[in-house]
N, C-alpha and C. Protein backbone atom coordinates (compact mmCIF):
# COMPACT_ATOMS: atom_id res chain seq x y z
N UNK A 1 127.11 137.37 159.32
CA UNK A 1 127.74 137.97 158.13
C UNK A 1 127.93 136.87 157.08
N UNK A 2 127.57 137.19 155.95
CA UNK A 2 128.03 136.33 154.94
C UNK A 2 129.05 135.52 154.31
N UNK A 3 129.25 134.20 154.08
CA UNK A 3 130.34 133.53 154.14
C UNK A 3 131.21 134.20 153.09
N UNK A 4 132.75 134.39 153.21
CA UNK A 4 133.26 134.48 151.61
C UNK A 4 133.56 133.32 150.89
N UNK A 5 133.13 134.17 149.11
CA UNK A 5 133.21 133.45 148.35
C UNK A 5 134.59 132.64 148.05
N UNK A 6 134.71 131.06 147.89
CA UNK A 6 135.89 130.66 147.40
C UNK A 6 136.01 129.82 146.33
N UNK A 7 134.48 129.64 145.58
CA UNK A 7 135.04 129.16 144.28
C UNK A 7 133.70 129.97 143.60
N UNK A 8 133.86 129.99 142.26
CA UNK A 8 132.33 130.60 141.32
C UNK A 8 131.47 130.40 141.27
N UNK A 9 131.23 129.24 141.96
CA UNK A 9 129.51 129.11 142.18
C UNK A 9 129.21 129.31 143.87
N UNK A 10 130.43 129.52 144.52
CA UNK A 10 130.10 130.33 146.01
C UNK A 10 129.57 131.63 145.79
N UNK A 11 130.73 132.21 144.17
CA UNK A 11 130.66 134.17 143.91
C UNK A 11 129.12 133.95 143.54
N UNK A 12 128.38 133.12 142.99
CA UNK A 12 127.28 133.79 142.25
C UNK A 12 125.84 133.31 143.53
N UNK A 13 126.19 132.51 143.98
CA UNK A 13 125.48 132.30 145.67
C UNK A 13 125.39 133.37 146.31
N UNK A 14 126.58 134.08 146.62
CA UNK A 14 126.55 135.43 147.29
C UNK A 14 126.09 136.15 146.93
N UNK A 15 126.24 136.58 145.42
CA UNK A 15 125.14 137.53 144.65
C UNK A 15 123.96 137.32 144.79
N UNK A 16 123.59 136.14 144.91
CA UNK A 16 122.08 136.13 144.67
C UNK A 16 121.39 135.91 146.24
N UNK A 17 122.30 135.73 147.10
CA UNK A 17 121.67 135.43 148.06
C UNK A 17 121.47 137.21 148.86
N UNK A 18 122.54 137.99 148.45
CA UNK A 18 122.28 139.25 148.72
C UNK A 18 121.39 140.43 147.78
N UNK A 19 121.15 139.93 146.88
CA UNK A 19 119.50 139.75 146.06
C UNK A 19 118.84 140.10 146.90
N UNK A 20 118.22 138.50 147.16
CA UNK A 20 117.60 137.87 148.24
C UNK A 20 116.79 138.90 149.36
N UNK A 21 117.98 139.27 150.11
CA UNK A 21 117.92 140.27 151.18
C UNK A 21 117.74 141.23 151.09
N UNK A 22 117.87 141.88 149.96
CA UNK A 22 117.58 143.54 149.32
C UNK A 22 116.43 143.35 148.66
N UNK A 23 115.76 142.58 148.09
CA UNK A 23 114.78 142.19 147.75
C UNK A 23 113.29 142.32 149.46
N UNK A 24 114.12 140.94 149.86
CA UNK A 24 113.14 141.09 151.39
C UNK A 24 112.97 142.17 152.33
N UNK A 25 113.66 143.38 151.88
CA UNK A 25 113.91 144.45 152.88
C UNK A 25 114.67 144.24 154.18
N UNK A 26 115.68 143.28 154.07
CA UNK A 26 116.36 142.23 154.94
C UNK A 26 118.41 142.37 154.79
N UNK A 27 118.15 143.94 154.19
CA UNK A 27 119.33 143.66 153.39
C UNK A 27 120.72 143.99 154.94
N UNK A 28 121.79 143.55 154.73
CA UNK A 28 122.63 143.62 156.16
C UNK A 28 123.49 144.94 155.76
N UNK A 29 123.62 145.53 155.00
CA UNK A 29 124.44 146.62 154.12
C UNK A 29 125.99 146.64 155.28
N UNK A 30 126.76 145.58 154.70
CA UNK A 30 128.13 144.52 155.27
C UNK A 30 129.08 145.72 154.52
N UNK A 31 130.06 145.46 155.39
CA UNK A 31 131.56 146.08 155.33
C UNK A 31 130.99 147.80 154.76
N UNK A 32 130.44 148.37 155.39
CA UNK A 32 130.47 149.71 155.04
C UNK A 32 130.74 150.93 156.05
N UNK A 33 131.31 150.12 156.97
CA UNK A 33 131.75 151.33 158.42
C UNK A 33 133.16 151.69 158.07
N UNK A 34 133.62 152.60 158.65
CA UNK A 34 134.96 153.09 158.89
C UNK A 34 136.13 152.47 158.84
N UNK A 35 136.26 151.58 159.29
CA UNK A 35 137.16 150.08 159.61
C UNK A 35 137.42 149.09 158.73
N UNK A 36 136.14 149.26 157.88
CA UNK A 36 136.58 148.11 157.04
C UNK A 36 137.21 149.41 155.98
N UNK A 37 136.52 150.29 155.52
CA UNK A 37 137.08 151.44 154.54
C UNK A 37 138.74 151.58 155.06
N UNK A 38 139.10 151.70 156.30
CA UNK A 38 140.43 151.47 156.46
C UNK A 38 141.37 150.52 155.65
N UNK A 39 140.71 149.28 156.05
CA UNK A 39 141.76 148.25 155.53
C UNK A 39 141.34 148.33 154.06
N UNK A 40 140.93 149.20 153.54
CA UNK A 40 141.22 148.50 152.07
C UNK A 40 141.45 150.24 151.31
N UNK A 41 142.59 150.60 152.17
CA UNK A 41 143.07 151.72 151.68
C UNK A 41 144.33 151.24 150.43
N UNK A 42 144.86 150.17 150.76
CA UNK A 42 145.99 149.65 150.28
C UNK A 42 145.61 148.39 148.95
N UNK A 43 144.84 148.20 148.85
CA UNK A 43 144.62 147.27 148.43
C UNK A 43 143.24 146.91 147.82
N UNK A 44 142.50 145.46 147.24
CA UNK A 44 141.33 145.61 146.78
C UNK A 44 141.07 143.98 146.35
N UNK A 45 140.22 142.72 146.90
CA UNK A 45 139.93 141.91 146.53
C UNK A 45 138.33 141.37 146.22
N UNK A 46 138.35 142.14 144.87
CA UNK A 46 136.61 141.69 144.75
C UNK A 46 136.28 140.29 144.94
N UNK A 47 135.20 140.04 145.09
CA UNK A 47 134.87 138.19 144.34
C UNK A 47 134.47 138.14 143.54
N UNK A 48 133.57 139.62 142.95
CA UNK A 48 132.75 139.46 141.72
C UNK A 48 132.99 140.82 141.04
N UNK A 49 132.87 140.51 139.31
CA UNK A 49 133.32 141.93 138.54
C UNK A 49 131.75 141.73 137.93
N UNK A 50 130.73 142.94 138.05
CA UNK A 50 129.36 142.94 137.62
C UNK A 50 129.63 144.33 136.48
N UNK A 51 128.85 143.64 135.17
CA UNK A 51 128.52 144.89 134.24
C UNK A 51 127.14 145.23 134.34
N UNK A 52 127.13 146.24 134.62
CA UNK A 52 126.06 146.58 134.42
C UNK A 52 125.49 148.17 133.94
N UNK A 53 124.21 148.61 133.81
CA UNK A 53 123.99 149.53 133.00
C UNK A 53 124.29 150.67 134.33
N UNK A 54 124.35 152.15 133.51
CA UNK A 54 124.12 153.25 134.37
C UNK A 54 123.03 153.41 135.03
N UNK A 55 122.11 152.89 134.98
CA UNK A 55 120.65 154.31 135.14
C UNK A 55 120.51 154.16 136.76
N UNK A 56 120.16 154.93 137.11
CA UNK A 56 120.19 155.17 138.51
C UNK A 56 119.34 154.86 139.37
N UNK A 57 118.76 153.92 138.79
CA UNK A 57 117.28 152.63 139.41
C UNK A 57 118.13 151.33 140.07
N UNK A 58 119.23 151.39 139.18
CA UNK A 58 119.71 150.17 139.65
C UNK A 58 121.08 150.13 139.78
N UNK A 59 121.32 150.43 141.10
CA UNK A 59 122.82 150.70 141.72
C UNK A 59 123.21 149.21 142.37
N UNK A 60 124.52 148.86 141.55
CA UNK A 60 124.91 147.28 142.20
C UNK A 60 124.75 146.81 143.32
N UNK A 61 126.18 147.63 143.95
CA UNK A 61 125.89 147.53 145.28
C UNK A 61 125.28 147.56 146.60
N UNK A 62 123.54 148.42 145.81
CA UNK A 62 122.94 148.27 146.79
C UNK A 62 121.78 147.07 146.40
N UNK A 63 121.48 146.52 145.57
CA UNK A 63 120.89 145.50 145.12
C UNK A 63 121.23 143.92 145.28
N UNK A 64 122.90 144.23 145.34
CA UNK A 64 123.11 142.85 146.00
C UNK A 64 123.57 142.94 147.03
N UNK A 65 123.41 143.76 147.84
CA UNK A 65 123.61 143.86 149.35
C UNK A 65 124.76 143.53 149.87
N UNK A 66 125.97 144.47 148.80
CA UNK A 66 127.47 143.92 149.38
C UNK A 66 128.07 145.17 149.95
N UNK A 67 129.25 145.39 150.14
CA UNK A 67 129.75 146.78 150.94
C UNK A 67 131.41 147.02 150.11
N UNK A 68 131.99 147.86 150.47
CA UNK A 68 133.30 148.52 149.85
C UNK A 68 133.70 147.23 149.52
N UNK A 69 134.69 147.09 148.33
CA UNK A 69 135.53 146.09 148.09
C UNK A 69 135.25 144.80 147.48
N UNK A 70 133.96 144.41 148.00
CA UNK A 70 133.32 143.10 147.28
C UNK A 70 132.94 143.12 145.88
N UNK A 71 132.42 143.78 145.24
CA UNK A 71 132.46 144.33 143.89
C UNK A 71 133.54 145.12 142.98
N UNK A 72 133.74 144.73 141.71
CA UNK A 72 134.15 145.36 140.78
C UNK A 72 133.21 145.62 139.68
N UNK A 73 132.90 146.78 139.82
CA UNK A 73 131.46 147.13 139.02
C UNK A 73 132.37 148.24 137.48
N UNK A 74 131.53 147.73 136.35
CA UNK A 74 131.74 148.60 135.18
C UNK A 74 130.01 148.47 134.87
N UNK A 75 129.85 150.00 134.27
CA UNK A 75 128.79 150.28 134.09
C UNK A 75 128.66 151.11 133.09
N UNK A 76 127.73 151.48 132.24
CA UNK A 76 127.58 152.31 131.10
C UNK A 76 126.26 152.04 130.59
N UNK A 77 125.66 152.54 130.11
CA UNK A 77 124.43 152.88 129.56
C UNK A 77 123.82 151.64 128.54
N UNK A 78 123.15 150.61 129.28
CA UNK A 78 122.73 149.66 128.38
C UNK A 78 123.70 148.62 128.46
N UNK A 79 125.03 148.37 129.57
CA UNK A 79 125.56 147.72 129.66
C UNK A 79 126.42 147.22 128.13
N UNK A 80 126.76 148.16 127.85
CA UNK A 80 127.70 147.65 126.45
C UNK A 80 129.29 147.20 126.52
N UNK A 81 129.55 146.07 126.15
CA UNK A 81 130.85 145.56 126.50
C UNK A 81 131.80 145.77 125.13
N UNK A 82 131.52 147.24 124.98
CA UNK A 82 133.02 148.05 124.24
C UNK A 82 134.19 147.68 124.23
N UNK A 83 135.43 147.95 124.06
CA UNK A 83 137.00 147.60 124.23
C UNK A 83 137.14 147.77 125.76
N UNK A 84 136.82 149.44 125.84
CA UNK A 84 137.55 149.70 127.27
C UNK A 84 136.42 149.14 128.48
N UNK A 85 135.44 148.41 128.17
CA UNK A 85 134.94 147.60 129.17
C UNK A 85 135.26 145.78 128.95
N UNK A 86 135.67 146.01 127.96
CA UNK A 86 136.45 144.22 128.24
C UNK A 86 137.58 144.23 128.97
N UNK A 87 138.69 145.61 128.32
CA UNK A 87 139.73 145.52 129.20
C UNK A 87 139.38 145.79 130.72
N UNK A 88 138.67 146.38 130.97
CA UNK A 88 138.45 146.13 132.32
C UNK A 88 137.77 144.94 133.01
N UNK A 89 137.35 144.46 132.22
CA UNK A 89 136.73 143.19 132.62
C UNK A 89 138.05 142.52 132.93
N UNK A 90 138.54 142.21 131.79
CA UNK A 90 139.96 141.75 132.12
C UNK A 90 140.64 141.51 133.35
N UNK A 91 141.14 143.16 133.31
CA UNK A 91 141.78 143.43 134.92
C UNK A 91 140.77 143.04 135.82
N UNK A 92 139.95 142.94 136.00
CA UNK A 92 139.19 141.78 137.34
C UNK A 92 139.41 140.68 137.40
N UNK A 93 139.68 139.93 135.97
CA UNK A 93 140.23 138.42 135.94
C UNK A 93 141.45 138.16 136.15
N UNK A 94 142.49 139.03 135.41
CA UNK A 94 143.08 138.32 135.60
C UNK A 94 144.62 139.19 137.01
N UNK A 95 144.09 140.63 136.69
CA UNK A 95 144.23 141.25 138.31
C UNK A 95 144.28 140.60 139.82
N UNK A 96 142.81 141.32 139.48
CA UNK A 96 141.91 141.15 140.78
C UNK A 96 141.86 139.68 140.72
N UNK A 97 141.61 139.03 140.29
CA UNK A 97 140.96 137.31 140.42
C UNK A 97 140.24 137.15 140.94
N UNK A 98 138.54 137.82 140.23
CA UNK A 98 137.56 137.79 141.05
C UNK A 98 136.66 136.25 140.23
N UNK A 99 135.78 135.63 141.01
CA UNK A 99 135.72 134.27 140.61
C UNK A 99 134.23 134.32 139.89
N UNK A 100 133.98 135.65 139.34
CA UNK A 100 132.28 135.64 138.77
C UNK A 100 132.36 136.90 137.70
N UNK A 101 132.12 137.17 136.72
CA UNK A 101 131.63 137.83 135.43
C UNK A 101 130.27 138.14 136.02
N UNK A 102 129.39 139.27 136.28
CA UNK A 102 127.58 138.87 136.14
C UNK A 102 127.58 140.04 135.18
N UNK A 103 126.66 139.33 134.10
CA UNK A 103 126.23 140.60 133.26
C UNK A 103 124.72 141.32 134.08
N UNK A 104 124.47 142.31 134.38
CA UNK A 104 123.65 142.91 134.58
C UNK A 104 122.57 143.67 133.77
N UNK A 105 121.42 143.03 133.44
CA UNK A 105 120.82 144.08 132.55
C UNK A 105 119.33 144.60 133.78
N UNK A 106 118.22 145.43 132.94
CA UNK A 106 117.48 145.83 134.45
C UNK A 106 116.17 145.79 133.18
N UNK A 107 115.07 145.98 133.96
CA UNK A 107 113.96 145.82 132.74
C UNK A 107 113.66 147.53 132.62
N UNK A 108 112.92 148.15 131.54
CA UNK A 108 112.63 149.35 131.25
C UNK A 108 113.92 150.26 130.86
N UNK A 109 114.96 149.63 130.10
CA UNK A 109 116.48 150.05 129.62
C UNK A 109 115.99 151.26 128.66
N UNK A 110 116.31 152.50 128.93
CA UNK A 110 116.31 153.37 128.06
C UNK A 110 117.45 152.86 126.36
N UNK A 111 118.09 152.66 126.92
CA UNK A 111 119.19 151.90 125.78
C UNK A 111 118.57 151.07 124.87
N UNK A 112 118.24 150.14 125.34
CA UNK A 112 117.43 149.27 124.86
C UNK A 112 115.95 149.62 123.78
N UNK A 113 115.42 150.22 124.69
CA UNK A 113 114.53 151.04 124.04
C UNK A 113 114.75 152.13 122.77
N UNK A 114 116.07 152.95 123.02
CA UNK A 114 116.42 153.42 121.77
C UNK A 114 116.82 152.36 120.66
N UNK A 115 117.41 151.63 121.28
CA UNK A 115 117.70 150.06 119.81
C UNK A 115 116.43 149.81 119.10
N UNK A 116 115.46 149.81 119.52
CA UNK A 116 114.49 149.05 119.10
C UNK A 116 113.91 150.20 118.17
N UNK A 117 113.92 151.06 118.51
CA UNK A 117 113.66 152.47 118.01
C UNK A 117 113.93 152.80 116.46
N UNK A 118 115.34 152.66 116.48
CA UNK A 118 116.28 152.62 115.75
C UNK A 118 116.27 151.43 114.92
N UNK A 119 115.87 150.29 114.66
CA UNK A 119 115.32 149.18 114.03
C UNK A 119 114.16 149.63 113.65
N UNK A 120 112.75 149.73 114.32
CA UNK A 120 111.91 149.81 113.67
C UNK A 120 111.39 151.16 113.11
N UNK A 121 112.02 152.33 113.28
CA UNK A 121 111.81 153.45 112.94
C UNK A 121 113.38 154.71 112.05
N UNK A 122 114.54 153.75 112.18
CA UNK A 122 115.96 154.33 111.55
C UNK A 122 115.83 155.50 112.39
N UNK A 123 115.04 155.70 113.71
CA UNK A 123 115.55 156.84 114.33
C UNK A 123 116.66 156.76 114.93
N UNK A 124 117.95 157.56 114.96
CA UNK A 124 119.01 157.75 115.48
C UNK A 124 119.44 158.79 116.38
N UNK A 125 119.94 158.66 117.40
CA UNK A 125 119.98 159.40 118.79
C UNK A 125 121.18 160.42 118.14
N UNK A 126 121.93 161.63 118.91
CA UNK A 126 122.75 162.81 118.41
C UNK A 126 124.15 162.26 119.13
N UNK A 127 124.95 163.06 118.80
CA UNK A 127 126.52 162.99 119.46
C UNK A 127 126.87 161.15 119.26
N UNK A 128 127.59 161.34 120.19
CA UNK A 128 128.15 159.89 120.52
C UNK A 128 127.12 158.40 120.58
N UNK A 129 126.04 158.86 120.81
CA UNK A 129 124.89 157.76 121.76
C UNK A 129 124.66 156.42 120.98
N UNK A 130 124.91 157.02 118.88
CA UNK A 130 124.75 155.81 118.08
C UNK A 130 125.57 154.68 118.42
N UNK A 131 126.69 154.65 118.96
CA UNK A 131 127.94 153.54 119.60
C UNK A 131 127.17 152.64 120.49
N UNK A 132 126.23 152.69 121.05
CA UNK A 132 125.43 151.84 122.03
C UNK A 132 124.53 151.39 121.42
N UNK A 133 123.91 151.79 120.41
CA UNK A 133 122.76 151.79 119.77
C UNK A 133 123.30 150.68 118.54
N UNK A 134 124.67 150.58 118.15
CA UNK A 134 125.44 149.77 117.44
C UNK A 134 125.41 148.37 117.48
N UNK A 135 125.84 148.30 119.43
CA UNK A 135 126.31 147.07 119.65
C UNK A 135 125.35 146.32 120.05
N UNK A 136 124.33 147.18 120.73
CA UNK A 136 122.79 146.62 121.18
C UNK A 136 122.43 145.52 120.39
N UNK A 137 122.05 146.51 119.12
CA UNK A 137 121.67 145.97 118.09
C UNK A 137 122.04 144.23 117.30
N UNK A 138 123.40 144.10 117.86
CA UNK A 138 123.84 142.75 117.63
C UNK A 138 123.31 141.50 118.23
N UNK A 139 122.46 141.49 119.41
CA UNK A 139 121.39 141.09 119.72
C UNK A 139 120.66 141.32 120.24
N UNK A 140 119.65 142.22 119.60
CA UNK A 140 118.02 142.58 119.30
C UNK A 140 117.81 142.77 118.08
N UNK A 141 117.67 141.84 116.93
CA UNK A 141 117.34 142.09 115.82
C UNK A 141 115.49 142.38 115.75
N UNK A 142 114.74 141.40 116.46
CA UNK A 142 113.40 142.01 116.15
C UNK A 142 112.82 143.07 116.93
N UNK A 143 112.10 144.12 116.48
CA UNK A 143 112.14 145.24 117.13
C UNK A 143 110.31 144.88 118.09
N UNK A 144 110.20 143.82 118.08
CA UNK A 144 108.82 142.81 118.64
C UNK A 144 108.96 142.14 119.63
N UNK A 145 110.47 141.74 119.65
CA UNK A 145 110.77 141.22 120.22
C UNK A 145 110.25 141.10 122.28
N UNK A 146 109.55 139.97 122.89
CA UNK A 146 109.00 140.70 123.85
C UNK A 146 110.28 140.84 125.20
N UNK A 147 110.83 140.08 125.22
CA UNK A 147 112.45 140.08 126.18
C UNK A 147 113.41 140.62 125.67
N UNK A 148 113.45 141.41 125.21
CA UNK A 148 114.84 142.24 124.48
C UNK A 148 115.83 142.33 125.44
N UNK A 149 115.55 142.48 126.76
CA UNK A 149 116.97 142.95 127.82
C UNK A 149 117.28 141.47 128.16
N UNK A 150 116.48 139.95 128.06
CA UNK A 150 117.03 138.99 128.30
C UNK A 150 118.21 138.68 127.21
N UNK A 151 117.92 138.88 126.26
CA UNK A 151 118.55 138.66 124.66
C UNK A 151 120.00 139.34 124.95
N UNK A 152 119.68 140.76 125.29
CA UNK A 152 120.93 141.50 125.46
C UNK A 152 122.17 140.60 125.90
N UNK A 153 121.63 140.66 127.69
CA UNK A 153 122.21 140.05 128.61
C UNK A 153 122.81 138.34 127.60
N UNK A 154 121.86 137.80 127.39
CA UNK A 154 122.75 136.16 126.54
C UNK A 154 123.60 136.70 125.70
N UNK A 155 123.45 137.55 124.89
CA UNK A 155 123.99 137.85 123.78
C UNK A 155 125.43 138.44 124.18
N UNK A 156 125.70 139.43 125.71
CA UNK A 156 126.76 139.48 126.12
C UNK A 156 127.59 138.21 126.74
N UNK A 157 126.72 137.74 127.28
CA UNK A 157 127.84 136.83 127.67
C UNK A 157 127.90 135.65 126.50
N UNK A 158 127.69 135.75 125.79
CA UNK A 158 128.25 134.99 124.20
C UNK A 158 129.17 135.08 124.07
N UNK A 159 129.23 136.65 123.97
CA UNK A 159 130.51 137.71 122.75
C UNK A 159 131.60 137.34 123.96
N UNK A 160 131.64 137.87 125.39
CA UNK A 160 132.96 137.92 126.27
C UNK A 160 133.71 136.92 125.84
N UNK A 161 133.53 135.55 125.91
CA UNK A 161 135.01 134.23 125.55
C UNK A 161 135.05 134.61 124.11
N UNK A 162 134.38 135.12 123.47
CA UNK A 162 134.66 134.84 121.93
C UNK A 162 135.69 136.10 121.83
N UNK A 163 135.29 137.42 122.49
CA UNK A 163 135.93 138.43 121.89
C UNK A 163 137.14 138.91 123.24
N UNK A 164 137.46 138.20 123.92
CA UNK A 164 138.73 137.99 125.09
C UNK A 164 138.94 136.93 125.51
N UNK A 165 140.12 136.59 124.95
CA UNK A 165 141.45 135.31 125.08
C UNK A 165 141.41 134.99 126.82
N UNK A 166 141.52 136.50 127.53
CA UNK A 166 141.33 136.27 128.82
C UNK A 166 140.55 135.91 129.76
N UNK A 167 139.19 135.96 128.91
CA UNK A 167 138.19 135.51 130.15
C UNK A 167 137.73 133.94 129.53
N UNK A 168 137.88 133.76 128.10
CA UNK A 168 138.01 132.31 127.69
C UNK A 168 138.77 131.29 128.74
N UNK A 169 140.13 132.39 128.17
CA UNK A 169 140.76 130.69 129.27
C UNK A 169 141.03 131.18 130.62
N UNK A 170 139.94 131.69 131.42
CA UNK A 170 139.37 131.77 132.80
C UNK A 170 138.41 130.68 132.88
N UNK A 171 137.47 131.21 132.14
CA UNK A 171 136.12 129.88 131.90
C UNK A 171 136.68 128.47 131.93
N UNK A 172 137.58 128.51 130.76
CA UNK A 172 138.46 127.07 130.60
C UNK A 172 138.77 126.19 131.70
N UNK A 173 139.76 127.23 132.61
CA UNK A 173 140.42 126.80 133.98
C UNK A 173 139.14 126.99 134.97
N UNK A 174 137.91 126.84 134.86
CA UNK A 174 137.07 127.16 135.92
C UNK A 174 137.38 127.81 136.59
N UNK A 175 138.24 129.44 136.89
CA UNK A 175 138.97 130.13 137.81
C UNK A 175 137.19 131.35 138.02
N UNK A 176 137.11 131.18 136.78
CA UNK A 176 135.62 132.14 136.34
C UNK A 176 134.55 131.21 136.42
N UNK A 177 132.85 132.19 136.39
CA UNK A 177 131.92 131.79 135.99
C UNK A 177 131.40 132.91 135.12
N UNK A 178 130.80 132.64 134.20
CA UNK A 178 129.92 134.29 133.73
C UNK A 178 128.12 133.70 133.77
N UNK A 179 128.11 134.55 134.05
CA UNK A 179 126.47 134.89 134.84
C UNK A 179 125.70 135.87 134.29
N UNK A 180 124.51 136.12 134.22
CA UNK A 180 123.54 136.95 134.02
C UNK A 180 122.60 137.32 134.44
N UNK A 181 121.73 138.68 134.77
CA UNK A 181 120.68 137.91 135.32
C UNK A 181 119.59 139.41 134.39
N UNK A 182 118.78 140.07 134.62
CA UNK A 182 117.80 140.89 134.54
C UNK A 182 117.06 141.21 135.86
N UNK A 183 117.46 142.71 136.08
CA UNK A 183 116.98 143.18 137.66
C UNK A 183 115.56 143.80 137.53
N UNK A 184 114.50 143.24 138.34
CA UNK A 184 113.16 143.65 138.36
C UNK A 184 113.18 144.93 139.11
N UNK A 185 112.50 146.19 138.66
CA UNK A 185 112.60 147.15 139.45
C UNK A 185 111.18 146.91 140.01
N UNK A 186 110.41 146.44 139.98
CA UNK A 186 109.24 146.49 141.06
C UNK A 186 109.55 145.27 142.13
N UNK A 187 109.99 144.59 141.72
CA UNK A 187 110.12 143.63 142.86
C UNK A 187 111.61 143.75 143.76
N UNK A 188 112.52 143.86 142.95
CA UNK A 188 114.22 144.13 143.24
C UNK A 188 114.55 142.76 143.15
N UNK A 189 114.10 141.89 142.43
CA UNK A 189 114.94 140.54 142.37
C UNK A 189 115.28 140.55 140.69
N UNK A 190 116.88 139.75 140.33
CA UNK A 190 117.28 139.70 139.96
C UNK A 190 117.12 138.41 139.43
N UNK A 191 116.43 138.66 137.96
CA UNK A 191 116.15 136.78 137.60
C UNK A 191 117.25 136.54 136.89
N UNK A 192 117.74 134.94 136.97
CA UNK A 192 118.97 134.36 136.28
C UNK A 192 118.75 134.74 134.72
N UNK A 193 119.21 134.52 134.12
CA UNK A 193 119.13 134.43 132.88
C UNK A 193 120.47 133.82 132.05
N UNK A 194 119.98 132.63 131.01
CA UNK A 194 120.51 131.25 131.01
C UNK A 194 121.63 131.40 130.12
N UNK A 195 122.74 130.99 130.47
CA UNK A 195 123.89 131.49 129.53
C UNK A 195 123.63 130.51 127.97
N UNK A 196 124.33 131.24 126.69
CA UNK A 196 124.22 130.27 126.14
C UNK A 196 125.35 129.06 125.90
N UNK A 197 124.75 127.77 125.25
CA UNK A 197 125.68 127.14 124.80
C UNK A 197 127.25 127.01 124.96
N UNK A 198 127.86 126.47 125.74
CA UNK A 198 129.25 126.34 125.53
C UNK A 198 130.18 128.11 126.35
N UNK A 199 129.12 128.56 127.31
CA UNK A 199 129.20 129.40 127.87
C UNK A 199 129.50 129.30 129.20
């Protein structure tokens, strides 16, 4: 069974090493019997809070090969880090005290794809959907662009210390790491992707 994580570069080891295993068809699918669902009727200690998108190609927990409790997952369509997904980011930091941020993006993002859309054509999606299509947009300016979901992913973990006091001075105190990566759906590995600058 996998060691637990006890500092942020143990949390993002674990992630990737349970990658790894879901990737190799090797995956151990840990703490998901009866027993462990018991003990964590009361309670809840992630190691890692992952954003990531909705679409239903790429479900966290089974990609990094963790089980009840080890994750604090927020998710939404294109991975957009809105208000009510910082504040929840938040409550993982400074809550939960989980020791890893991973932004999650996946390749073939419908989201994404409408951004670009919407740049190079002013087509605009109905109801609510322009709000994603908003923040996307803050980094993917060229609609040519050939990595757009890498861009995303940097471009979120930019904005988190800049636009929450709380996960800044997490980073600060090394209590955090923030991470990124882009999930391959043909292969199932999850490539890093490089934070920027002062990140």
């Amino acid at each position: 069974m996998p060691a637990p994580a006890r500092t942020p570069a143990d949390a993002l080891d674990k992630l990737l090493r349970g990658n790894r295993r879901f990737a190799d068809n090797a995956a151990l699918h840990p703490r998901q019997h009866a027993d462990h669902r018991s003990i964590l009727t009361e309670s809840q200690e992630p190691f890692a809070c992952v954003v990531g998108c909705s679409d239903s190609r790429a479900s966290v927990e089974l990609l990094f090969d963790q089980g009840f409790g080890d994750l604090f997952v927020i998710r939404n369509a294109g991975h957009v880090a809105g208000r009510s997904v910082r504040a929840s980011i938040e409550f993982a930091v400074d809550v939960l005290g989980v020791q890893i941020v991973f932004v999650l993006g996946h390749e073939n993002c419908g989201a994404v794809k409408a951004t670009i859309a919407a740049i190079r054509d002013g087509e605009q999606l109905p109801g609510s959907m322009p709000v994603l299509v908003e923040r996307l947009r803050t980094h993917i300016s060229d609609p040519d662009d050939p990595r757009p979901i890498r861009h995303h992913v940097a471009g979120t973990l930019a904005d988190l210390p800049q636009e929450s006091e709380i996960v800044r001075r997490a980073v600060e105190e090394g209590r955090i790491a923030l991470a990124g990566g882009v999930y391959q759906l043909d292969s199932g590995l999850v490539e890093l992707v490089e934070a920027p600058d002062g990140v």
